[in-house]
PDB file of N, CA and C in Angstrom:
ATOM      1  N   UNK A   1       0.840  -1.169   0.000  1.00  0.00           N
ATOM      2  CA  UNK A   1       0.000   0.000   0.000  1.00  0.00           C
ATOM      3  C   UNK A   1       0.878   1.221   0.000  1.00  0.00           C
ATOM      4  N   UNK A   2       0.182   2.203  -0.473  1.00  0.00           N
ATOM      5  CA  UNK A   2       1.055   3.574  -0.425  1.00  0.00           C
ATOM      6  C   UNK A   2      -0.082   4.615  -0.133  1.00  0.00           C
ATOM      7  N   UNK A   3       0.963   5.331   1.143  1.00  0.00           N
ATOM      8  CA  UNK A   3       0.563   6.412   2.157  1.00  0.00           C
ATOM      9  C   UNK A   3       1.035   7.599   1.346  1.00  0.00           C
ATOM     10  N   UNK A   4       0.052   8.095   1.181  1.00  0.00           N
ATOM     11  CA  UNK A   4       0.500   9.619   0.277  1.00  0.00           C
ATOM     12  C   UNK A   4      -0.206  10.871   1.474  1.00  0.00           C
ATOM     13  N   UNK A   5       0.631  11.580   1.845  1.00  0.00           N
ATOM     14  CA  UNK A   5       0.299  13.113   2.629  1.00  0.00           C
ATOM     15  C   UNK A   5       0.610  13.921   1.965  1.00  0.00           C
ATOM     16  N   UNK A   6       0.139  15.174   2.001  1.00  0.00           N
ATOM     17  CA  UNK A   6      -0.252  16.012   0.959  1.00  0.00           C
ATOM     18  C   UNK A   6       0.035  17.883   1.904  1.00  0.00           C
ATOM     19  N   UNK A   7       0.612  18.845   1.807  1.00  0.00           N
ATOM     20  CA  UNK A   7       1.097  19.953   2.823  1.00  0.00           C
ATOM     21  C   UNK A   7       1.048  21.179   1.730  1.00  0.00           C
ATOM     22  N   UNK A   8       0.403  22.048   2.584  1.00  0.00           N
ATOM     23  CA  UNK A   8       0.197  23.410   1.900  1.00  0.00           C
ATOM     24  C   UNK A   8       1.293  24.160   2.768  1.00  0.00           C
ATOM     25  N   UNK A   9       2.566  24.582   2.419  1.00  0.00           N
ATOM     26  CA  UNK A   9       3.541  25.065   3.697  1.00  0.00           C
ATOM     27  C   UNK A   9       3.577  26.533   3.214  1.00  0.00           C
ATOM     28  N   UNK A  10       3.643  27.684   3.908  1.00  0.00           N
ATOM     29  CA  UNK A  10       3.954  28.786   3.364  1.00  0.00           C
ATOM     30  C   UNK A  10       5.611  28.677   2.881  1.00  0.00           C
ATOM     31  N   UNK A  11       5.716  29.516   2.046  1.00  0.00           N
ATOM     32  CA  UNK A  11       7.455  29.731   1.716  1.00  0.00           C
ATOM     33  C   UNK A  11       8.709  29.677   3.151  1.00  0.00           C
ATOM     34  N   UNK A  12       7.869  30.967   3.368  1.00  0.00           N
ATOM     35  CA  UNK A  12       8.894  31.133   4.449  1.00  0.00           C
ATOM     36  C   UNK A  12       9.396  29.918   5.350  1.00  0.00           C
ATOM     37  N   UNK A  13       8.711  29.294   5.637  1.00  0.00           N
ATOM     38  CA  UNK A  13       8.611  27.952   6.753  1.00  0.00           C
ATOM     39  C   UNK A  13       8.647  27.067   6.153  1.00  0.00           C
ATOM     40  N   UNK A  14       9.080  26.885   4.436  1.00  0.00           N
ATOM     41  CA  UNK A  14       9.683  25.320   3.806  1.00  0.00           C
ATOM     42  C   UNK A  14      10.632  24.711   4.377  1.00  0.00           C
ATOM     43  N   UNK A  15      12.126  25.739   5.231  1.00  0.00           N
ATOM     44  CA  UNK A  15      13.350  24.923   5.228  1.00  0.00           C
ATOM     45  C   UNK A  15      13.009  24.388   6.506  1.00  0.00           C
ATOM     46  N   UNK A  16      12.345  24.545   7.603  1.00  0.00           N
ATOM     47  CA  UNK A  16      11.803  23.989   8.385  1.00  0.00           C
ATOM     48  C   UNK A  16      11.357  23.048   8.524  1.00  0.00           C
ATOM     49  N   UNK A  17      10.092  23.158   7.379  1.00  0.00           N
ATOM     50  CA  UNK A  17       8.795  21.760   7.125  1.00  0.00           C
ATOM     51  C   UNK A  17       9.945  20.351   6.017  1.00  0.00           C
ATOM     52  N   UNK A  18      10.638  21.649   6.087  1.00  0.00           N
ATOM     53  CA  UNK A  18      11.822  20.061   4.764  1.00  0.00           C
ATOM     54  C   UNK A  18      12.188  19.507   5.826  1.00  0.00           C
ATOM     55  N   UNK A  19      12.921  20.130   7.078  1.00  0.00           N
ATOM     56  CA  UNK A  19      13.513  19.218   8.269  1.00  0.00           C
ATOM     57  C   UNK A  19      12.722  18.242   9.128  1.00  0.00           C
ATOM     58  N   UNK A  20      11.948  18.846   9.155  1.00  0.00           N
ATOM     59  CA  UNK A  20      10.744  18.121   9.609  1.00  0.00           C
ATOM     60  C   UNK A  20      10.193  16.578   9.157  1.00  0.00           C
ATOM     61  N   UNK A  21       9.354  16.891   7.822  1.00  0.00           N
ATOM     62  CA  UNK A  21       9.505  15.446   6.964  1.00  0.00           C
ATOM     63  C   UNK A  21      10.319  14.529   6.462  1.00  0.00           C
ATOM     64  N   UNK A  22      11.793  14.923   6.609  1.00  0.00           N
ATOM     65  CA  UNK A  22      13.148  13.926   6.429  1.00  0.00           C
ATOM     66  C   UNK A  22      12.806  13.113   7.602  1.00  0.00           C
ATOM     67  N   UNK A  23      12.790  13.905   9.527  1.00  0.00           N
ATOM     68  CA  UNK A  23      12.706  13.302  10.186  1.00  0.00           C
ATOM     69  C   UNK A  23      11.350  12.758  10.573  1.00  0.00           C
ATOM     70  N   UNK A  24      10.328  12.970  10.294  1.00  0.00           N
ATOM     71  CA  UNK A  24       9.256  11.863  10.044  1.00  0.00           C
ATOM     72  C   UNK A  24       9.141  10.983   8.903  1.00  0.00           C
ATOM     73  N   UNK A  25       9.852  10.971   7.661  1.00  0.00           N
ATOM     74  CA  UNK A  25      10.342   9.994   7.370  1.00  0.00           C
ATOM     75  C   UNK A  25      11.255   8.896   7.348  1.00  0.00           C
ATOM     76  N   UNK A  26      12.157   9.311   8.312  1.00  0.00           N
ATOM     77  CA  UNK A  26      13.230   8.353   9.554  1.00  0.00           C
ATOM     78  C   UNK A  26      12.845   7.656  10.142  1.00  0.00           C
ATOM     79  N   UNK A  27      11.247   8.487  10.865  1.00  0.00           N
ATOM     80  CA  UNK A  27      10.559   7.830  11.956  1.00  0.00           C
ATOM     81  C   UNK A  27      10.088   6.467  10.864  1.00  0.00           C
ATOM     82  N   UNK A  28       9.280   6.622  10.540  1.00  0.00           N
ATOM     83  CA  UNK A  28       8.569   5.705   9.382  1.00  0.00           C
ATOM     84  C   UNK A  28       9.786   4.873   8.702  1.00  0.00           C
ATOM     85  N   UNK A  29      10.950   4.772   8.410  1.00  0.00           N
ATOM     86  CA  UNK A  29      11.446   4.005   7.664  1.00  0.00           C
ATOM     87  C   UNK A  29      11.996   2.631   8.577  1.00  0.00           C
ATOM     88  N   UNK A  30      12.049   3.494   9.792  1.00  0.00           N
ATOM     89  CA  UNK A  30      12.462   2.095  10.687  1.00  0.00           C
ATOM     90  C   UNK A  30      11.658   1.289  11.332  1.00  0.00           C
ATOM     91  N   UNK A  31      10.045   1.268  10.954  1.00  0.00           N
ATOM     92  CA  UNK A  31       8.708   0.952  11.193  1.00  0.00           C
ATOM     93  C   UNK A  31       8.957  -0.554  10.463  1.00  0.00           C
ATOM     94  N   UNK A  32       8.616  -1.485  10.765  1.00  0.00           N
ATOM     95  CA  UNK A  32       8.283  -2.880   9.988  1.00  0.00           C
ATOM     96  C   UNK A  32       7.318  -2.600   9.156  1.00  0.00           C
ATOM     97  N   UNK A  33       7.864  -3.355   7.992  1.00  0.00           N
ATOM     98  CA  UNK A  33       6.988  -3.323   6.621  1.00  0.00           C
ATOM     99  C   UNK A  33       7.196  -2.411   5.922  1.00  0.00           C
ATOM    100  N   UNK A  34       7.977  -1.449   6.117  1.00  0.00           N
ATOM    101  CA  UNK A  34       8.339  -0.486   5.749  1.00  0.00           C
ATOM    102  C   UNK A  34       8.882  -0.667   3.751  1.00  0.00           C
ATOM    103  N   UNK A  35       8.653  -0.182   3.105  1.00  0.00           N
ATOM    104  CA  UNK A  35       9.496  -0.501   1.404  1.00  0.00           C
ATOM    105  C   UNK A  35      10.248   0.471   0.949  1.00  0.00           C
ATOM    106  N   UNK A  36       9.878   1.538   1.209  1.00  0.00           N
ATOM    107  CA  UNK A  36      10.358   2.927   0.398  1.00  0.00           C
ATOM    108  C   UNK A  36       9.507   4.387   0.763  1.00  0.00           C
ATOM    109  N   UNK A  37       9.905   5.000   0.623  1.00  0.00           N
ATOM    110  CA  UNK A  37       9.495   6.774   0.737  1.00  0.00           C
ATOM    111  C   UNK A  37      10.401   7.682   0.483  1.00  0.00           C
ATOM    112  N   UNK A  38       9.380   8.432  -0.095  1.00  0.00           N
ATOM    113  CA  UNK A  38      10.126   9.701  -0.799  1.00  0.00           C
ATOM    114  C   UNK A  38       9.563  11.199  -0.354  1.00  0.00           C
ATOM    115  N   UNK A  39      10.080  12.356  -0.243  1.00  0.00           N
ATOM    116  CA  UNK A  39       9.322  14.071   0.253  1.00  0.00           C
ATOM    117  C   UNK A  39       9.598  14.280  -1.518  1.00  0.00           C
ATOM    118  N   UNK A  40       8.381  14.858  -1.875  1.00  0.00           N
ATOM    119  CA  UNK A  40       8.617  15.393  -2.961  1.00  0.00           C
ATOM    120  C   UNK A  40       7.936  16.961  -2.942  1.00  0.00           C
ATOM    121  N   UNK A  41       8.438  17.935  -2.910  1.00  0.00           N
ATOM    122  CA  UNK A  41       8.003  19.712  -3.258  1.00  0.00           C
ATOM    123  C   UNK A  41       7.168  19.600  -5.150  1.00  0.00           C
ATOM    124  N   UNK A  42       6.131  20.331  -4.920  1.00  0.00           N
ATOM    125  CA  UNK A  42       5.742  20.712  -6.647  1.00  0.00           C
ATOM    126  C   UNK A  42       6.529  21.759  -7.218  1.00  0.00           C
ATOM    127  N   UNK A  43       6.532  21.586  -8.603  1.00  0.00           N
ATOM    128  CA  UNK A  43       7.059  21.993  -9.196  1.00  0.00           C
ATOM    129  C   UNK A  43       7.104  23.419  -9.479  1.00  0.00           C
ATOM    130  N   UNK A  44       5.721  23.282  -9.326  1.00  0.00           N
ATOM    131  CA  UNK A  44       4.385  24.542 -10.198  1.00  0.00           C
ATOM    132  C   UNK A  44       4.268  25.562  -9.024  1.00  0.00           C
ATOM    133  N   UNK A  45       3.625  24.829  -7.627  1.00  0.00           N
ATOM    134  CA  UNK A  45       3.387  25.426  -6.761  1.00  0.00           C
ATOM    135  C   UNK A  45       4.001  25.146  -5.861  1.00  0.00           C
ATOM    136  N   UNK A  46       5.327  25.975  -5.450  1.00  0.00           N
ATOM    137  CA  UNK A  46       6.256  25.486  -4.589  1.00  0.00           C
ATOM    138  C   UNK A  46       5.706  25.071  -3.388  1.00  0.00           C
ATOM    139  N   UNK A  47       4.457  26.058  -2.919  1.00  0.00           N
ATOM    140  CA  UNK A  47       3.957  25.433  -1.166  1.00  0.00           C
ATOM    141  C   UNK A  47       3.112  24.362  -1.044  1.00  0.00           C
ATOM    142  N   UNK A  48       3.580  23.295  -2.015  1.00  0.00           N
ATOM    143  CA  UNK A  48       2.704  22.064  -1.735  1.00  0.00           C
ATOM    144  C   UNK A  48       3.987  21.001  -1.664  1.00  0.00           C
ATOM    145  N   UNK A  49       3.719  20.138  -0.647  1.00  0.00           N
ATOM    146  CA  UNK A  49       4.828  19.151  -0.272  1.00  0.00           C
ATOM    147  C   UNK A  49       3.761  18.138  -0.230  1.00  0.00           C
ATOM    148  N   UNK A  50       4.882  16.662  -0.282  1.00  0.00           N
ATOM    149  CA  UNK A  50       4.343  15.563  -0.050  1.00  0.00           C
ATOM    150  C   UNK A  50       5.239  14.211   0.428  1.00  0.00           C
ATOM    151  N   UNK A  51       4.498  13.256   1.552  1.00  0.00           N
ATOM    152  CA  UNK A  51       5.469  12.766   2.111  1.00  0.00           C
ATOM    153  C   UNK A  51       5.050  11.532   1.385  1.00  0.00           C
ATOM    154  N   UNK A  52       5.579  10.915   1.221  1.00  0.00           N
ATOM    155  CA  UNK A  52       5.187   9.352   0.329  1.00  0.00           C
ATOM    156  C   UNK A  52       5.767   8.138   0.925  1.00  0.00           C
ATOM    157  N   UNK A  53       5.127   6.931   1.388  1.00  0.00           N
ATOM    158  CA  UNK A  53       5.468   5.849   2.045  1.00  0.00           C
ATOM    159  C   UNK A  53       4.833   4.477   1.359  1.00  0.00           C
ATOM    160  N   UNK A  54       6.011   3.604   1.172  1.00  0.00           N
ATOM    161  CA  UNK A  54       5.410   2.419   0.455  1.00  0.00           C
ATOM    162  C   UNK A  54       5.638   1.401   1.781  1.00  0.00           C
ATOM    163  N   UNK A  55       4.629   0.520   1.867  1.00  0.00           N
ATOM    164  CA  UNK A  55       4.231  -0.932   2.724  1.00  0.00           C
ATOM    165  C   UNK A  55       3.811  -1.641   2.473  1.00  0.00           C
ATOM    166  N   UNK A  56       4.069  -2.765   3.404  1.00  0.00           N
ATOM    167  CA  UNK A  56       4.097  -4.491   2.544  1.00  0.00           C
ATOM    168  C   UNK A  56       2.723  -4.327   2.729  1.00  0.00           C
ATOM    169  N   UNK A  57       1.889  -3.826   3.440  1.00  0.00           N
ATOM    170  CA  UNK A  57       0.528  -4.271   3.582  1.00  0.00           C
ATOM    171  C   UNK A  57      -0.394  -2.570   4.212  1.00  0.00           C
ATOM    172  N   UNK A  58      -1.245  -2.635   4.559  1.00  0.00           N
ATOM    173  CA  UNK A  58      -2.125  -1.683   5.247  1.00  0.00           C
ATOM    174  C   UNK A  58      -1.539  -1.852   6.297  1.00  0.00           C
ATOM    175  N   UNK A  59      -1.573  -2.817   7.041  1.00  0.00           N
ATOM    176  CA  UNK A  59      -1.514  -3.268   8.297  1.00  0.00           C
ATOM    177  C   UNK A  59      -0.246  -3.044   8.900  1.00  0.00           C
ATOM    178  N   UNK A  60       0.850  -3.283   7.960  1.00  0.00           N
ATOM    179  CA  UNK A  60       2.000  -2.161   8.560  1.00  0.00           C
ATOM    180  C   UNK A  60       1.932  -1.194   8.725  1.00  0.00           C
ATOM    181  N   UNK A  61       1.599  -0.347   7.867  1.00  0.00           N
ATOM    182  CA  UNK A  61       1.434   1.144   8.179  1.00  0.00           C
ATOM    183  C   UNK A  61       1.016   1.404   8.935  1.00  0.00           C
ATOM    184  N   UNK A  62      -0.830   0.745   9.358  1.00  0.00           N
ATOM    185  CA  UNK A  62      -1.288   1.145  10.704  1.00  0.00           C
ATOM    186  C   UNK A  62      -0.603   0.832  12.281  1.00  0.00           C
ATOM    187  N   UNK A  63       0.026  -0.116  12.134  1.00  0.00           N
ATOM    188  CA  UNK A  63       0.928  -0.589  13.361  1.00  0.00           C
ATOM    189  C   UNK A  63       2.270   0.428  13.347  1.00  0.00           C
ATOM    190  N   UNK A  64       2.594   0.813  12.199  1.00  0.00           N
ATOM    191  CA  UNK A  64       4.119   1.597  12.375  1.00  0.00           C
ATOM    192  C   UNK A  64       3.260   3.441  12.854  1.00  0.00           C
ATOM    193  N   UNK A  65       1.740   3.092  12.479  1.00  0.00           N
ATOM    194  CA  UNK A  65       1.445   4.938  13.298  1.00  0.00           C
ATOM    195  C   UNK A  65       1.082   4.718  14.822  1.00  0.00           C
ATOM    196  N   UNK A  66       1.294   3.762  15.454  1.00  0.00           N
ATOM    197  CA  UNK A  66       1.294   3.335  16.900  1.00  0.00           C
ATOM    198  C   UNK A  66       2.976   3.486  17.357  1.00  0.00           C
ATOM    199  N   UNK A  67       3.836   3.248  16.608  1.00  0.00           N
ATOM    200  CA  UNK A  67       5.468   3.416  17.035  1.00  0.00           C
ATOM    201  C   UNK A  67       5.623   4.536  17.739  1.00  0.00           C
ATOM    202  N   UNK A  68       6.272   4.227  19.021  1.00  0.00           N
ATOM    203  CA  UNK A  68       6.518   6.049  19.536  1.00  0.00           C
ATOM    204  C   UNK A  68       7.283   7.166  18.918  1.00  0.00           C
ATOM    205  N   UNK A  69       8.283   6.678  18.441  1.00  0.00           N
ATOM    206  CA  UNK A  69       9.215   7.934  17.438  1.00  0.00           C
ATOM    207  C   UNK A  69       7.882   8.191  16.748  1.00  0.00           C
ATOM    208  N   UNK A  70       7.254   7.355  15.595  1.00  0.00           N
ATOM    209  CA  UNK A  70       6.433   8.021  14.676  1.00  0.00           C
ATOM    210  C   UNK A  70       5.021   8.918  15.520  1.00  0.00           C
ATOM    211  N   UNK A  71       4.964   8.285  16.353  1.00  0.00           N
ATOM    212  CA  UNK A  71       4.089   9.153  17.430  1.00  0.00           C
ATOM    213  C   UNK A  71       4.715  10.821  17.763  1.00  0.00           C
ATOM    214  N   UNK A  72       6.022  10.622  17.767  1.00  0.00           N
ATOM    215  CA  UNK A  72       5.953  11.919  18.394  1.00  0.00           C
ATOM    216  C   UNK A  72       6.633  12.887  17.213  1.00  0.00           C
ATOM    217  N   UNK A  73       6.978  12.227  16.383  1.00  0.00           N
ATOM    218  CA  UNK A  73       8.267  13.098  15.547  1.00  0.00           C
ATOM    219  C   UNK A  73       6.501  12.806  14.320  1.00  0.00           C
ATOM    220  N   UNK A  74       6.546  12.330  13.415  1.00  0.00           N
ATOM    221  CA  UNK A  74       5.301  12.053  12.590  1.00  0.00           C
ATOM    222  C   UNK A  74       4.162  12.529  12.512  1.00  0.00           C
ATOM    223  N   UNK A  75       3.261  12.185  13.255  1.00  0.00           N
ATOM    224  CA  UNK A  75       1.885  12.534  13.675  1.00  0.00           C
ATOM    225  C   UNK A  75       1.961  13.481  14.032  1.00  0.00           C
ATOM    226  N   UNK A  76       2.728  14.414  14.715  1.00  0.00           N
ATOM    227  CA  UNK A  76       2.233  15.936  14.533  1.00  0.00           C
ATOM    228  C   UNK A  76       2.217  16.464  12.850  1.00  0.00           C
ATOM    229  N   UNK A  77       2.824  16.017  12.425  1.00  0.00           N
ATOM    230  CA  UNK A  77       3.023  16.443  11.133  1.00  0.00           C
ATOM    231  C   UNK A  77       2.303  16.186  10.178  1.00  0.00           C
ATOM    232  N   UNK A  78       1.322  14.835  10.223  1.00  0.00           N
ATOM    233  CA  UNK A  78       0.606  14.370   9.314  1.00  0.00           C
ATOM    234  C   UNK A  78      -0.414  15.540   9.708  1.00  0.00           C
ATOM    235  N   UNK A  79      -0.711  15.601  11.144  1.00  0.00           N
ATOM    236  CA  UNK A  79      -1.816  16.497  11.417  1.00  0.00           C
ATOM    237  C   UNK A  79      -1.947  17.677  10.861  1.00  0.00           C
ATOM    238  N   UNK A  80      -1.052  18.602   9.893  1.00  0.00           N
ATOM    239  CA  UNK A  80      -1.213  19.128   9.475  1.00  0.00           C
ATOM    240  C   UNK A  80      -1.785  19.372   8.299  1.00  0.00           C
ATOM    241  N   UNK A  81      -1.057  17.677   7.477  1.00  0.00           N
ATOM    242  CA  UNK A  81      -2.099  17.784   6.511  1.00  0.00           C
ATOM    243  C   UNK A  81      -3.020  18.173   5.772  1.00  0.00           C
ATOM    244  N   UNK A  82      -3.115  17.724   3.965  1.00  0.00           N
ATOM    245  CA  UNK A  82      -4.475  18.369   3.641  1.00  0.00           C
ATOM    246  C   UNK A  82      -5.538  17.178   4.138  1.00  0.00           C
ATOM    247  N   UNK A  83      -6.538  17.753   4.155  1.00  0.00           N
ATOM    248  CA  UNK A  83      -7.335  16.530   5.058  1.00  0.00           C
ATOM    249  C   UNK A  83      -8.557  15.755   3.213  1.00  0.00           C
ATOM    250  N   UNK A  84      -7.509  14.804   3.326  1.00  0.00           N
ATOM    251  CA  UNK A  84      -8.015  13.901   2.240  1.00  0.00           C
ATOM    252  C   UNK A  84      -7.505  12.581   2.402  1.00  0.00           C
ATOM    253  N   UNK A  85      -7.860  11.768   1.818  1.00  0.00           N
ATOM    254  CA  UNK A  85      -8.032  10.212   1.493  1.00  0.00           C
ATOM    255  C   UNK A  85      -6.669   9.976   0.959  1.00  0.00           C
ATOM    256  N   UNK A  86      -5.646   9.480   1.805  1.00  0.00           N
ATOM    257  CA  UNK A  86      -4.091   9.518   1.727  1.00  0.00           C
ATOM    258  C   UNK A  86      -3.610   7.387   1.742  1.00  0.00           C
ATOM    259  N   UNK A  87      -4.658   6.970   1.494  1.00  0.00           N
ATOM    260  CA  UNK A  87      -4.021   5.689   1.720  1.00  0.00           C
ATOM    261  C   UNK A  87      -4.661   5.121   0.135  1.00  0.00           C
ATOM    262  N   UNK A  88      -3.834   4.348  -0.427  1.00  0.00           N
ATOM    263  CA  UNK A  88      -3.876   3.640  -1.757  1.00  0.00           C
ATOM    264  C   UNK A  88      -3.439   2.421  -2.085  1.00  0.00           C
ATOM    265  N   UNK A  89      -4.054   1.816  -2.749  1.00  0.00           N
ATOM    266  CA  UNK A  89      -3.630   0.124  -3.052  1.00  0.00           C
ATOM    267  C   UNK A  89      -2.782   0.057  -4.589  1.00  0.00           C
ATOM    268  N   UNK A  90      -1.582  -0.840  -4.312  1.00  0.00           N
ATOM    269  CA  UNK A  90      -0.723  -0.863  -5.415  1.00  0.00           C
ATOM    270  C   UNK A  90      -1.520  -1.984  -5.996  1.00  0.00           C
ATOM    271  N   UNK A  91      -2.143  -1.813  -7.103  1.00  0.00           N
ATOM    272  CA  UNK A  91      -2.886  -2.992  -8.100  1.00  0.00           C
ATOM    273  C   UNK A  91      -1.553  -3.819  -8.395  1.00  0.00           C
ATOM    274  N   UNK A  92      -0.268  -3.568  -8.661  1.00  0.00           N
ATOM    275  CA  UNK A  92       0.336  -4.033  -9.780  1.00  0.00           C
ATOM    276  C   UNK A  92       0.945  -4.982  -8.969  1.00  0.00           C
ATOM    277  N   UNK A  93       0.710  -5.629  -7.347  1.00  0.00           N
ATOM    278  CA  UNK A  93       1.328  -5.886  -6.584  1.00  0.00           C
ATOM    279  C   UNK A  93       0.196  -7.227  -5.456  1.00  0.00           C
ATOM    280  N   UNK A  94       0.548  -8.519  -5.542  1.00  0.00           N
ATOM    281  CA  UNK A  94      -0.267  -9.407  -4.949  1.00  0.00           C
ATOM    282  C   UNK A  94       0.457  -9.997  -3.754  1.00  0.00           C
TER     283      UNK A  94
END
């Protein structure tokens, strides 16, 4: 499955929100089930960020947002979020 979060950051407070999502993606990479993730900035509209997380299953992911690092370093951060439908199923993948 892949966890897609989605961030409207003002300018000023990017080099911040960049430090930020490296280390909630630290938190998350040392989570079981863990596959891959990437922070990607738009192109177009610089104040949109996004944190991207690939997992063997749903069920990792939901167990790695119970981890305390991702509890405390993470989840504030998701909370900021745009508030939309951030979890997706890899078809290409059984």
């Amino acid at each position: 499955m892949i966890a897609i979060a989605r961030f409207n950051v003002r300018l000023a407070d990017a080099s911040q929100f960049h430090r930020d999502l490296l280390s909630a993606h630290d938190a998350f990479s040392l989570c079981a089930g863990y596959l891959n993730g990437y922070i990607g900035q738009n192109l177009d509209e610089t104040t949109l960020w996004t944190l991207t997380t690939v997992w063997e299953n749903v069920g990792s992911y939901r167990r790695a947002l119970s981890n305390n690092q991702v509890k405390m370093v993470a989840i504030p951060l998701l909370a900021t979020a745009i508030d939309e439908p951030g979890a997706y199923e890899r078809p290409d993948t059984e």
